[in-house]
Protein backbone atom coordinates (compact mmCIF):
# COMPACT_ATOMS: atom_id res chain seq x y z
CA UNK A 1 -5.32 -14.54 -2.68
CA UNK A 2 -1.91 -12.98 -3.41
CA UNK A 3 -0.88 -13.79 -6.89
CA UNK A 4 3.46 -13.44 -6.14
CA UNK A 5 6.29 -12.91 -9.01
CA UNK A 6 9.44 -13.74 -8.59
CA UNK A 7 12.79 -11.09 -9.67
CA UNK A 8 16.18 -11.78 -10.23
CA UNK A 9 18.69 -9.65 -8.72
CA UNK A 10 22.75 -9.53 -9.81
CA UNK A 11 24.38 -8.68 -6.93
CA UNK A 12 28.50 -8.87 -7.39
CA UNK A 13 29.26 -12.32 -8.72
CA UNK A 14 26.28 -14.04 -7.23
CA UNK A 15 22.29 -14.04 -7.39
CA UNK A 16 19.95 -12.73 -4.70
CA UNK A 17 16.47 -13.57 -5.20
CA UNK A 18 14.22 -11.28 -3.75
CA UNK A 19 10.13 -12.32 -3.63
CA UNK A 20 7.47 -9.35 -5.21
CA UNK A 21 4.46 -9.66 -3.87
CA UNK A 22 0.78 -7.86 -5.39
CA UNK A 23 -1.69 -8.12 -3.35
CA UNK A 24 -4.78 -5.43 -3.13
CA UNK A 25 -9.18 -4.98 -2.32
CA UNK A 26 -11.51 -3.52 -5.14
CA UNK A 27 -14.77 -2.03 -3.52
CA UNK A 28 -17.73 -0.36 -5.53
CA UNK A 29 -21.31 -0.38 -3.88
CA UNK A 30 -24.11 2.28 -4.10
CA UNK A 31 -24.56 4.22 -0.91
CA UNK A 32 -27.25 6.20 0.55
CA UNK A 33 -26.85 9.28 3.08
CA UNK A 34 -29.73 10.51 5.04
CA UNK A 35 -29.45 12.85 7.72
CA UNK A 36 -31.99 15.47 9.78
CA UNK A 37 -30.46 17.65 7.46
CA UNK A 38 -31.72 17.24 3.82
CA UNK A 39 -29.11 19.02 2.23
CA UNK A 40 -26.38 16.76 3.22
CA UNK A 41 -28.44 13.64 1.93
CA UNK A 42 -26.48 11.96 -1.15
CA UNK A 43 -26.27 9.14 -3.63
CA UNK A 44 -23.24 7.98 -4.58
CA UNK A 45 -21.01 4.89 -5.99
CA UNK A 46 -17.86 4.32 -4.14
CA UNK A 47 -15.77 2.20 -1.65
CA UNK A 48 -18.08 0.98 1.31
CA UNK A 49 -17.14 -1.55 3.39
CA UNK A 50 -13.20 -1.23 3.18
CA UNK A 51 -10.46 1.07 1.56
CA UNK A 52 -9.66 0.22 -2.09
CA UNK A 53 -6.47 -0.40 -2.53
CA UNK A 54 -3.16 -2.21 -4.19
CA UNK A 55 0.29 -2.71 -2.64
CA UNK A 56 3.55 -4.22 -3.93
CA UNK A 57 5.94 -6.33 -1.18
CA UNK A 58 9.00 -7.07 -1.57
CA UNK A 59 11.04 -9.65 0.60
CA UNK A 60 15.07 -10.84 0.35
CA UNK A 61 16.24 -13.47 2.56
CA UNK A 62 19.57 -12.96 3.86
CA UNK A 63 20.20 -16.10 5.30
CA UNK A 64 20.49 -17.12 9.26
CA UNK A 65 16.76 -16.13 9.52
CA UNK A 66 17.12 -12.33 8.51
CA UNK A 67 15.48 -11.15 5.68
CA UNK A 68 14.79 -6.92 4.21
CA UNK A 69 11.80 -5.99 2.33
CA UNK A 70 9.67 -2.97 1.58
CA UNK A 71 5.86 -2.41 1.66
CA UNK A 72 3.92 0.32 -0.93
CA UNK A 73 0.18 0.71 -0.51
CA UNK A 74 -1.94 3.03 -2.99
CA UNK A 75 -5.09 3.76 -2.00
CA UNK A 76 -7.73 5.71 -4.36
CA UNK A 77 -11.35 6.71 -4.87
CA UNK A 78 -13.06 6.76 -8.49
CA UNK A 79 -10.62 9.84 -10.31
CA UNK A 80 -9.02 10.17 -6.99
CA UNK A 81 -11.76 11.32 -5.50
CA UNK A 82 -12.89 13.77 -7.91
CA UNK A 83 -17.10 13.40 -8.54
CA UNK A 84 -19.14 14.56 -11.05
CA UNK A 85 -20.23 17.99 -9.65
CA UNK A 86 -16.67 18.48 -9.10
CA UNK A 87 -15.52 22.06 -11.43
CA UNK A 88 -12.46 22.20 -13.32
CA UNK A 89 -10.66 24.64 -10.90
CA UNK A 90 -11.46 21.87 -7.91
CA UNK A 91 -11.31 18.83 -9.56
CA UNK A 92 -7.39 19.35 -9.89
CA UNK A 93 -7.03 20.49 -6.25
CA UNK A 94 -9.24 17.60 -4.58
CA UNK A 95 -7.85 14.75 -6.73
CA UNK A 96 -5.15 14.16 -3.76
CA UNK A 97 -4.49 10.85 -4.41
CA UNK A 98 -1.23 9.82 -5.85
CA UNK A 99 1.33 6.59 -5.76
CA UNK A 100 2.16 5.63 -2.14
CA UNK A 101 -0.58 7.83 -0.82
CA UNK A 102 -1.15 4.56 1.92
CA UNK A 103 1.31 3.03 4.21
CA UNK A 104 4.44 2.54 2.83
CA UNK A 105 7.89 1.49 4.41
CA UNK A 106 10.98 -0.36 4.44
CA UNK A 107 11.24 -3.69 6.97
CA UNK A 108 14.12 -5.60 8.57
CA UNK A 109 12.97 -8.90 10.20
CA UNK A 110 15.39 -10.72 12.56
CA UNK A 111 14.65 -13.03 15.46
CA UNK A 112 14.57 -10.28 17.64
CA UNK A 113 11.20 -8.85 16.22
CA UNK A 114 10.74 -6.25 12.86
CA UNK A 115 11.99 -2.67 12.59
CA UNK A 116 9.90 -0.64 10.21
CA UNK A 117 10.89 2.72 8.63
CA UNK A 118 8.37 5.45 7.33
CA UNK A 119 4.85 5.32 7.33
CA UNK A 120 3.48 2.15 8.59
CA UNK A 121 -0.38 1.70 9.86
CA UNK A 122 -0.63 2.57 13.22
CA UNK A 123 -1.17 -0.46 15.92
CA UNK A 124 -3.66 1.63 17.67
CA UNK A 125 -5.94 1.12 14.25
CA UNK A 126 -5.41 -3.10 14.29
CA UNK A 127 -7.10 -2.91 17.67
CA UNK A 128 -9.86 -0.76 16.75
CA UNK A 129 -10.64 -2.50 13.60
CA UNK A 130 -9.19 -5.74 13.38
CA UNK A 131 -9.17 -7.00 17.10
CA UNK A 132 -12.19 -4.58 19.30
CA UNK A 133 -15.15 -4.97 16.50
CA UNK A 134 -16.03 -7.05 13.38
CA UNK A 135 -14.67 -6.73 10.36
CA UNK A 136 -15.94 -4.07 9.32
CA UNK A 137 -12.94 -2.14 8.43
CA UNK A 138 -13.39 2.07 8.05
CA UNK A 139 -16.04 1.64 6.33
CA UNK A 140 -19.92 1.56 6.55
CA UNK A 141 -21.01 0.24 10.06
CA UNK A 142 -17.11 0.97 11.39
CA UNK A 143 -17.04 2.25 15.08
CA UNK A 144 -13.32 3.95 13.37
CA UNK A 145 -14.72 5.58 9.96
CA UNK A 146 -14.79 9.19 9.01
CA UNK A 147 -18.25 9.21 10.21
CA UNK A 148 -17.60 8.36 13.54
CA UNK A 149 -14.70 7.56 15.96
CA UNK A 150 -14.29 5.86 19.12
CA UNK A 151 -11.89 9.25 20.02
CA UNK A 152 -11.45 12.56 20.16
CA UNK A 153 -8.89 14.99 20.60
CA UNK A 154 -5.69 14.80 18.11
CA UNK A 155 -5.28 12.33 15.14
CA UNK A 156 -4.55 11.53 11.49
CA UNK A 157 -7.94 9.94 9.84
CA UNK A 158 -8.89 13.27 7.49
CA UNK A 159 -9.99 11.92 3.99
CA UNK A 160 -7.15 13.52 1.67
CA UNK A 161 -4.35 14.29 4.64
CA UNK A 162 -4.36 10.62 6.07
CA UNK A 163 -0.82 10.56 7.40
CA UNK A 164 -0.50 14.42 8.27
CA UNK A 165 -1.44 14.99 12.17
CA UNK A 166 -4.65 17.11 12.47
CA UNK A 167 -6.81 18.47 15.43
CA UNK A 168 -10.29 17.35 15.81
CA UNK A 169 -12.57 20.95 15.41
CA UNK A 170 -14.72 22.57 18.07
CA UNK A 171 -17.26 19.62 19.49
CA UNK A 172 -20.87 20.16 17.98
CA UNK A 173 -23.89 18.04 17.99
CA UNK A 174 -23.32 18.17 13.98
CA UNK A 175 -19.33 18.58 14.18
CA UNK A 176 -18.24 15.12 16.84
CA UNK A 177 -17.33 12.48 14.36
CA UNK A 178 -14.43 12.27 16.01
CA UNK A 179 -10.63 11.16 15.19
CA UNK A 180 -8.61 8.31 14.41
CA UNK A 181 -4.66 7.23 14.35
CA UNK A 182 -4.50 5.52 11.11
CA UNK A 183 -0.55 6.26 9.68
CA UNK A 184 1.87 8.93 10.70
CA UNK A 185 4.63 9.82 8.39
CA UNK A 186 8.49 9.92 10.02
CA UNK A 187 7.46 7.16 11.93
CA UNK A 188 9.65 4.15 13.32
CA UNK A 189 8.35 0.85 14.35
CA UNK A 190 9.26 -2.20 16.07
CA UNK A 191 7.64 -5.37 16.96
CA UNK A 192 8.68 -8.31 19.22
CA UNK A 193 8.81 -11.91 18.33
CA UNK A 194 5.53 -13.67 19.24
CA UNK A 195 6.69 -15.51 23.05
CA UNK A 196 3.93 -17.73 24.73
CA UNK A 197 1.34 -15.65 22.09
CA UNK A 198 2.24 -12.17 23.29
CA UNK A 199 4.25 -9.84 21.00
CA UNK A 200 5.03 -6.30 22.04
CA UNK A 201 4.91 -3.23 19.88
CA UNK A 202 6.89 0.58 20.11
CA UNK A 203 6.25 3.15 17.34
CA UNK A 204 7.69 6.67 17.54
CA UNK A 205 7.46 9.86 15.35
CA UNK A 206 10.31 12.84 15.83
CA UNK A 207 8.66 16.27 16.92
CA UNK A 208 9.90 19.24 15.90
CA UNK A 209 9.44 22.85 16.44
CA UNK A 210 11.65 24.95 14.90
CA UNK A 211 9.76 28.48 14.86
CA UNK A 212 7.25 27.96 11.92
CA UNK A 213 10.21 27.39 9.47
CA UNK A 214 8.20 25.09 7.72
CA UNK A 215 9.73 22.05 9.17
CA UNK A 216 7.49 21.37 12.65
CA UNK A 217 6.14 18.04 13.07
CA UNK A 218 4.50 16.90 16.22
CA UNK A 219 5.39 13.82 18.00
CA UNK A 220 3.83 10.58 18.31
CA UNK A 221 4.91 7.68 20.71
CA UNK A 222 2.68 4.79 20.19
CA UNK A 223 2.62 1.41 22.65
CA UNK A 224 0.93 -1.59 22.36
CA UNK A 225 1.11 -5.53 23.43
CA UNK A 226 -1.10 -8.11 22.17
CA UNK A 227 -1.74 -11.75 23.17
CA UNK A 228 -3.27 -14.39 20.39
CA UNK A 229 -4.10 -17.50 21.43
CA UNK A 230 -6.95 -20.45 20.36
CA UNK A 231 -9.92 -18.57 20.59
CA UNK A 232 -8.48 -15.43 22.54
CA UNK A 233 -7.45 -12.19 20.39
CA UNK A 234 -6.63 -9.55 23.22
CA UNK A 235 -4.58 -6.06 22.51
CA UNK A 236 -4.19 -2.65 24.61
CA UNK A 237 -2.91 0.23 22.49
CA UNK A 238 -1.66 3.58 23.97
CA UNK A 239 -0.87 6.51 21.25
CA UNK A 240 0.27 10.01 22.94
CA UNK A 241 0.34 12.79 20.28
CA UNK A 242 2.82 16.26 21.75
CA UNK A 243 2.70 19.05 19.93
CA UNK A 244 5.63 21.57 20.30
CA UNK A 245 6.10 25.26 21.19
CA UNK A 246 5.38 26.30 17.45
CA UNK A 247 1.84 24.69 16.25
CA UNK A 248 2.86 22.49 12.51
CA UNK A 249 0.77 23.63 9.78
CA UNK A 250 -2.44 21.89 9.42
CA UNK A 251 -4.50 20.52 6.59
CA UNK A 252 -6.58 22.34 3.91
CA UNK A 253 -10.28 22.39 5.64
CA UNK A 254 -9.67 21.12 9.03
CA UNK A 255 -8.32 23.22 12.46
CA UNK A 256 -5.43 24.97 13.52
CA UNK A 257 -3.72 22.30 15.56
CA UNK A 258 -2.80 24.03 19.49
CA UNK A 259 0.45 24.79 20.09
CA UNK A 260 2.32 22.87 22.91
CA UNK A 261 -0.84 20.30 23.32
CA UNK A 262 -0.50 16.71 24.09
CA UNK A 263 -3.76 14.25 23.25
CA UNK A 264 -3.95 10.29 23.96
CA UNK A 265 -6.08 7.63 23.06
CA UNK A 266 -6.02 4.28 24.78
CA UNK A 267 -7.35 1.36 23.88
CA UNK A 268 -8.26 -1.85 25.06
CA UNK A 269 -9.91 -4.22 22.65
CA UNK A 270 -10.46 -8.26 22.66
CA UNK A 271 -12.19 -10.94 20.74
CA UNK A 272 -13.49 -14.44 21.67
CA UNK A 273 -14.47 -17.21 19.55
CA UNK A 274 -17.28 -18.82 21.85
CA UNK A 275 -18.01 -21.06 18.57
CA UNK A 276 -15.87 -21.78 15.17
CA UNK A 277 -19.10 -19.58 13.96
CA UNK A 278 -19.01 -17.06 16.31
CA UNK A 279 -16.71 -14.66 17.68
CA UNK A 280 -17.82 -11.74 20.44
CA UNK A 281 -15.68 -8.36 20.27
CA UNK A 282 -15.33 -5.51 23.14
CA UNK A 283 -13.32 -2.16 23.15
CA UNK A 284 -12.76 -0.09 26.37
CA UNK A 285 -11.15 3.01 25.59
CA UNK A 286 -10.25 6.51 26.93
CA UNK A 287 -8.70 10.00 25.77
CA UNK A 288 -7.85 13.07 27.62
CA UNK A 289 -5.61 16.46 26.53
CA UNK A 290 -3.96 18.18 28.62
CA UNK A 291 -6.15 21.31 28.52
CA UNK A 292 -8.93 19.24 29.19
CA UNK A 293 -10.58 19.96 25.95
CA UNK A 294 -10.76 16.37 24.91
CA UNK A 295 -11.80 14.19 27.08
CA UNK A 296 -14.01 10.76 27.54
CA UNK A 297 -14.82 7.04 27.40
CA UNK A 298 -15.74 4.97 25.02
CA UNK A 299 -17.13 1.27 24.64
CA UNK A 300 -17.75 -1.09 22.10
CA UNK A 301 -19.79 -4.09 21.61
CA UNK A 302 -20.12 -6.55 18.65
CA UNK A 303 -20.47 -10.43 17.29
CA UNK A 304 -19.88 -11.88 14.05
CA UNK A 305 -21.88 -15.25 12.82
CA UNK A 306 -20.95 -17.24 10.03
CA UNK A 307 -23.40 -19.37 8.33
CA UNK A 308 -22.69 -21.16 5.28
CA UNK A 309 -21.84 -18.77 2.41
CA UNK A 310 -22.81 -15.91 4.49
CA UNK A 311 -21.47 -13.81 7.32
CA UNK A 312 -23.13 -11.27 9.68
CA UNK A 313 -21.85 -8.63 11.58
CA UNK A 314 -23.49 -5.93 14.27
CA UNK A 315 -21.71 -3.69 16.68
CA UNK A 316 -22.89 -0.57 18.70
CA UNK A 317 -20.70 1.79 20.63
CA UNK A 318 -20.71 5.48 22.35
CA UNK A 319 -18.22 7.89 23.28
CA UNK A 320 -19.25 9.22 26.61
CA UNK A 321 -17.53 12.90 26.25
CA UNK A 322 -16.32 14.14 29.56
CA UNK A 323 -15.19 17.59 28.89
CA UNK A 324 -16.74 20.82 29.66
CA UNK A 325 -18.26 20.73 25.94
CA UNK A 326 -20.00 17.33 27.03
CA UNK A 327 -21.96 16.13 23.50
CA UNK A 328 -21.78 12.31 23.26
CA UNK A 329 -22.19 10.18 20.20
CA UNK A 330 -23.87 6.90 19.96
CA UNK A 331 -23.86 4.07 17.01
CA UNK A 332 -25.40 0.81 15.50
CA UNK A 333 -23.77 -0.82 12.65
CA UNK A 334 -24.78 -4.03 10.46
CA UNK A 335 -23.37 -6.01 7.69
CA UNK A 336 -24.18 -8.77 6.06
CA UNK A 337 -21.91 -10.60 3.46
CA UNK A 338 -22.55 -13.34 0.59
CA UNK A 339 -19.40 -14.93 0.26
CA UNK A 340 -19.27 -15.62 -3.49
CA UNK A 341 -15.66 -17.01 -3.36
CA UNK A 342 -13.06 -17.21 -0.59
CA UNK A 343 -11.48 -13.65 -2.17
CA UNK A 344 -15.09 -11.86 -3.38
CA UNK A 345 -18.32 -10.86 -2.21
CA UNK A 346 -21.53 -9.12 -2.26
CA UNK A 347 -22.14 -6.91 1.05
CA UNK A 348 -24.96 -5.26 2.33
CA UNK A 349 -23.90 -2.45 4.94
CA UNK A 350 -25.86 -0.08 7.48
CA UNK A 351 -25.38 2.17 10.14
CA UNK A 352 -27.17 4.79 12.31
CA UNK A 353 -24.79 7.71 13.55
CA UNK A 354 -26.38 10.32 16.90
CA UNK A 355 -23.44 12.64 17.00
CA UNK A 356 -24.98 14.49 19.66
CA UNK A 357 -26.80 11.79 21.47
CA UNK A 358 -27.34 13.82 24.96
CA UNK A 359 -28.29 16.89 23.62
CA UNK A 360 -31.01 18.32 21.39
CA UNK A 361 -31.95 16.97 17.95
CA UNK A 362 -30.08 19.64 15.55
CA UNK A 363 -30.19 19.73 11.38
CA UNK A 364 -27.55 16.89 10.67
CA UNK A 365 -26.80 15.55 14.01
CA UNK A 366 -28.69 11.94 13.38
CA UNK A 367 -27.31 9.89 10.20
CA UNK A 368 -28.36 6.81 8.53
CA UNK A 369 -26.27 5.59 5.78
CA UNK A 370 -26.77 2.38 3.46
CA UNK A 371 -24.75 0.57 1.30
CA UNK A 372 -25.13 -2.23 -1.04
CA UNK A 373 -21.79 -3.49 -2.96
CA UNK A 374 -19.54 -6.07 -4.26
CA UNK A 375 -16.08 -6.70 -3.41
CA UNK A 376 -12.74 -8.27 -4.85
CA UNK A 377 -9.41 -8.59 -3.05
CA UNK A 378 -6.32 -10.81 -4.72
């Protein structure tokens, strides 16, 4: 529930009274990692079946049905995601969380749709979380979580850069979690009015190559229309990334990004509620570059059942990879949730990841990982 404050605004000789909104999730669960590679097994306490998060809203009417707002989202992990084995020369350089580290961007709604300016969520990530599977958000039993991706190819999901384009690394059985579209920076948005339950939906993000001068960005042009009605949720998402003549810089830990590249992800996802208790999901996607080093299919499958207090989720899917490197990746994700209020919860979460699901067993390439939590949004 979204607890709202209202401020008072002198503007001239009159009073504008603009609505501030606070509105967040709080996630902490114990989770278990086990892979065919013991090293890599852990224990930890953190955020497990969504991000944690808090974001301020703002809202002005301006009269004849136009109103301007802005929306500031800060995510974080326990010390921004510092842990305790963490030394005192990394600690400073991991903790990369910081205010407005989420989406965050100023909105002008009309009756001729929404512009949005700076970093807004990308639409491609409502389908793949919010319309093509459950709810389980990015996080444990997600077919879109750092573990594993319906995608590959070119994207902005890496845990610390979220935001910053990156390219996915060379496909391994143990290296194909894939990559998502999540929020680009120096983005604009807009989105139609809602007409017989379809709205339409443009984003775009300015490339530039200027000869390594420190200011090359790589271009996104995102497209997407989605129909709601009764029991039918239905969305196709199309997300091109271009990279220019001069490759941008990349983040800290991941790979050199290609220079003059292009990578898309499509995405067709729907949801039907057979039953006010049940609701099936299904994603159909696809992504190809234009070297042909990333390329596939994927599919999705899932149902959500609500009984009483509780809720229950399950979902598989597989990326079928089509490339030369040809490793596919295969998963099964469950939740369960205990509804202890309409705004908290106790969660149970599981899911087993194959990351190389036509090939060999290798030292990490099968993951289970469980997760047991309670959560809190307002």
């Amino acid at each position: 529930m979204k607890k709202s404050l209202v401020a008072l605004a002198a503007l001239a000789a009159t009073s504008a009274f603009a609505q501030v909104t606070i509105d967040g999730y709080f996630d902490r669960g114990y989770i278990a990692t086990n892979s065919t590679d013991n090293t890599k097994d852990s224990k930890l306490v953190g955020s497990n079946a969504g991000t944690t998060t808090i974001g301020f809203k703002v809202v002005e009417a301006l009269g004849g049905g136009n109103s301007i707002g802005l929306s500031v989202n800060t995510d974080w992990a326990d010390i921004s995601g510092a842990n305790q084995d963490s030394t005192a020369t990394t600690a400073s350089s991991i903790q990369t969380g910081g205010f407005a580290n989420s989406q965050s961007f100023v909105h002008f709604n009309s009756g001729m749709g929404t512009l949005r300016l700076g970093t807004p969520n990308n639409f491609t990530l409502t389908n793949a979380i919010a319309v093509a599977s459950p709810a389980f958000s990015t996080g444990i039993g997600s077919a879109y979580s750092s573990g594993f991706s319906i995608a590959n190819g070119l994207g902005t999901g890496v845990v610390g850069s979220v935001g910053i384009v990156s390219q996915q690394a060379a496909i391994t059985s143990t290296a194909n979690a894939g990559v998502r579209a999540i929020r680009i920076a120096n983005t604009v948005q807009y989105s139609s009015p809602a007409m017989n339950g379809f709205t339409a939906h443009l984003g775009s993000t300015f490339k530039n190559s200027n000869a390594g001068t420190g200011t090359d960005t790589v271009g996104v042009t995102e497209y997407a229309l989605r129909y709601t009605n009764g029991p039918v949720d239905a969305m196709y998402t199309s997300i091109q990334y271009k990279v220019g003549d001069t490759a941008p810089a990349f983040p800290t830990g991941t790979t050199a990004i290609t220079a003059g590249i292009s990578s898309k992800q499509n995405l067709l996802g729907a949801s039907y509620a057979v039953l006010p208790t049940l609701k099936l999901h299904a994603g159909f996607g696809s992504n190809t570059s234009s070297n042909d080093v990333f390329k596939g299919t994927s599919t999705q499958m899932g149902a959500t059942y609500t009984m009483g207090a509780f809720t229950l989720m399950g979902q598989t899917a597989k990326f079928d990879d089509t490339s030369s490197t040809n490793v596919d990746r295969k998963m099964i994700g469950l939740g369960l949730d205990y509804n202890l209020s309409k705004t908290a919860r106790a969660y149970v979460r599981y899911d087993s990841l194959n990351l190389g699901s036509n090939v060999a067993v290798a030292a990490g390439s099968e993951v289970t990982r469980t997760a047991v939590g309670i959560s809190k949004s307002f």
